[in-house]
Protein backbone atom coordinates (compact mmCIF):
# COMPACT_ATOMS: atom_id res chain seq x y z
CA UNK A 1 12.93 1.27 -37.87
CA UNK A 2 16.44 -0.43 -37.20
CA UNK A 3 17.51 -1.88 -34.39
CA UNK A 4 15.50 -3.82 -30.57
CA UNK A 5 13.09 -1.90 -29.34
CA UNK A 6 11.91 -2.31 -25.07
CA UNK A 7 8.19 -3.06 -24.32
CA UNK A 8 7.49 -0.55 -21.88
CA UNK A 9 5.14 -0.14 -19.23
CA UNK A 10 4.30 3.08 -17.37
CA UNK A 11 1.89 2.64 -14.07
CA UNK A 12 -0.23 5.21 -14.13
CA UNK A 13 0.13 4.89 -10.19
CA UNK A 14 3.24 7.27 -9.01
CA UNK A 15 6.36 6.44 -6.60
CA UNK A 16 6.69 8.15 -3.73
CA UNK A 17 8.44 10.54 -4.84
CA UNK A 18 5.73 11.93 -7.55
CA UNK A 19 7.12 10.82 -10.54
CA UNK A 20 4.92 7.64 -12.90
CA UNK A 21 8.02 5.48 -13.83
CA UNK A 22 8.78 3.56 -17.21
CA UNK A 23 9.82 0.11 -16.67
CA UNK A 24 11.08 -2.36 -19.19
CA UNK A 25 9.30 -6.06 -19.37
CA UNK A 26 11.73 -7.28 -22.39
CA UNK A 27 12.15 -6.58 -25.95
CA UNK A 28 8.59 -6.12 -27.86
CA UNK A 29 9.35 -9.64 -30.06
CA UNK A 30 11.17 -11.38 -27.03
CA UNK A 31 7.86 -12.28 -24.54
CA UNK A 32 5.04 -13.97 -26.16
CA UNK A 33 2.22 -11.54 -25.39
CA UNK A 34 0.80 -13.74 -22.78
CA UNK A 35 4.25 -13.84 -20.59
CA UNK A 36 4.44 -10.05 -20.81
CA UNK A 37 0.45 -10.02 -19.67
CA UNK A 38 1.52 -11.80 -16.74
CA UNK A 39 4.73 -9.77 -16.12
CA UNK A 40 2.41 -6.57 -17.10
CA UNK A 41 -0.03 -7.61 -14.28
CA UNK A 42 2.62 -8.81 -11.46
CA UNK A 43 3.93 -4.76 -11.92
CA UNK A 44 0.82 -2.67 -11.97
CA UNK A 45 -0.54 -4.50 -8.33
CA UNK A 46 2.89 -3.68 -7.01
CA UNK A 47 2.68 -0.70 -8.42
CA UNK A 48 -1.36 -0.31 -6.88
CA UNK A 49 -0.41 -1.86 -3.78
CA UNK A 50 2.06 0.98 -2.65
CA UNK A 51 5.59 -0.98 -4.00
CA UNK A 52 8.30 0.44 -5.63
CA UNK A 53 8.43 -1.82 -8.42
CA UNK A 54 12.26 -0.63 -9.38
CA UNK A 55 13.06 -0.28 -5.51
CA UNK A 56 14.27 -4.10 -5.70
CA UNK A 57 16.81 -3.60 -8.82
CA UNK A 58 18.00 -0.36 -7.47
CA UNK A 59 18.79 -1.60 -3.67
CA UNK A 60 20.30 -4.32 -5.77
CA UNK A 61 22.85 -1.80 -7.90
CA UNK A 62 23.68 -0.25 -4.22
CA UNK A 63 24.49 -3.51 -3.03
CA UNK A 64 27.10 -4.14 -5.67
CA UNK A 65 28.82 -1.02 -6.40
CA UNK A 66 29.88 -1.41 -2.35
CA UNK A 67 32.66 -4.02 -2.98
CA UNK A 68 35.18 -5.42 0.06
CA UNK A 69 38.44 -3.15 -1.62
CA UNK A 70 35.65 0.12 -1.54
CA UNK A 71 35.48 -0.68 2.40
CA UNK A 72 39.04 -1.50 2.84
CA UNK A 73 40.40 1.93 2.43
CA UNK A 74 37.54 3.81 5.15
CA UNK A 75 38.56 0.90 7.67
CA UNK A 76 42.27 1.37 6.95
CA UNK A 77 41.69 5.25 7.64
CA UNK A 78 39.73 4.30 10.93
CA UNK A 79 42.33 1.75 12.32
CA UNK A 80 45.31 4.03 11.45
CA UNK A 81 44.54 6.37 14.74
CA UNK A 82 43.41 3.28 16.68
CA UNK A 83 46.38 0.55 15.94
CA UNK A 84 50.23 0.93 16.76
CA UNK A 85 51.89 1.70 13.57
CA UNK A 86 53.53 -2.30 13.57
CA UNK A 87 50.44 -3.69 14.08
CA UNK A 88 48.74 -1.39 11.13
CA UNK A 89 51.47 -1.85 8.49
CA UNK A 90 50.47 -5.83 9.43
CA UNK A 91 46.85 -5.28 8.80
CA UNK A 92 47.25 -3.20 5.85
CA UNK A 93 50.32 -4.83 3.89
CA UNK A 94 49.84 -8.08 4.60
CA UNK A 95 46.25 -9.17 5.76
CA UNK A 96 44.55 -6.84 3.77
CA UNK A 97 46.20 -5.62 0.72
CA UNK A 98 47.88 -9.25 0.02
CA UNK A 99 46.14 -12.62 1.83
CA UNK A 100 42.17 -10.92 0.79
CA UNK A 101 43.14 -8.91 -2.46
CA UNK A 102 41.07 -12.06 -4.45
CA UNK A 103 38.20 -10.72 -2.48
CA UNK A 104 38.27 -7.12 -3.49
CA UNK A 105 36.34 -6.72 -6.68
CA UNK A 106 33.80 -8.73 -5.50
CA UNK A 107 30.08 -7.28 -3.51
CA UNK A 108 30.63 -7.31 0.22
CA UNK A 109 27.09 -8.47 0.28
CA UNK A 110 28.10 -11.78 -1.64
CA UNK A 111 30.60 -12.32 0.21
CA UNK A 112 30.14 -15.98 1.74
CA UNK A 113 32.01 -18.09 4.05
CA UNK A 114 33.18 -20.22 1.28
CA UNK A 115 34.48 -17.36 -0.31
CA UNK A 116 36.67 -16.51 2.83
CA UNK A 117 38.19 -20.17 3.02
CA UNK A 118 39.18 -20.53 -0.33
CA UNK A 119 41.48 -17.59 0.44
């Protein structure tokens, strides 16, 4: 067989929702087999426990895919009924669109002050 094959581990222990989940530990010639053991272990008692064990990465995907230029636009379409149209084509071409436009491809969630001050 060509190609990487994943080392796989399915819990016999189901999510919430019903299903048994398969979850990658690394590439079967990556670990040494005592590092995927450990890993191996670590899963199943979150797994026993009650966890999620792919909860984390996927509240991690959500986190990222909401970015500051995805929130700009529902804001915009919020303060256009509450501001005075000067004071929105302000906000919009010039605070938001120009002065923060470094800031929009990036996670709002890692976001930090030093971000903000470098801009």
């Amino acid at each position: 067989m060509w190609g990487r094959r994943p080392g796989l581990l399915q819990p016999s222990v189901p999510v919430p929702d019903g299903r048994t989940q398969r979850i990658a530990i690394g590439w079967v010639n990556t670990p040494s087999p005592d590092d995927a053991r450990k890993q191996t272990k670590l899963i199943l008692v979150k797994a026993q426990t009650g966890g999620d064990p792919q909860a984390k990465k996927a509240e991690a995907r959500r986190q990222a895919s909401i970015t500051r230029g995805s929130v700009t636009d529902s804001y915009l379409n919020q303060a256009k009924g509450r501001l005075k149209p000067r004071s929105f084509a302000e906000v919009d071409g010039r605070s938001l669109r120009k002065h923060w436009k470094p800031l929009a491809p990036l996670p709002l969630a890692s976001i930090r002050r030093a971000d903000v001050a470098k801009v």
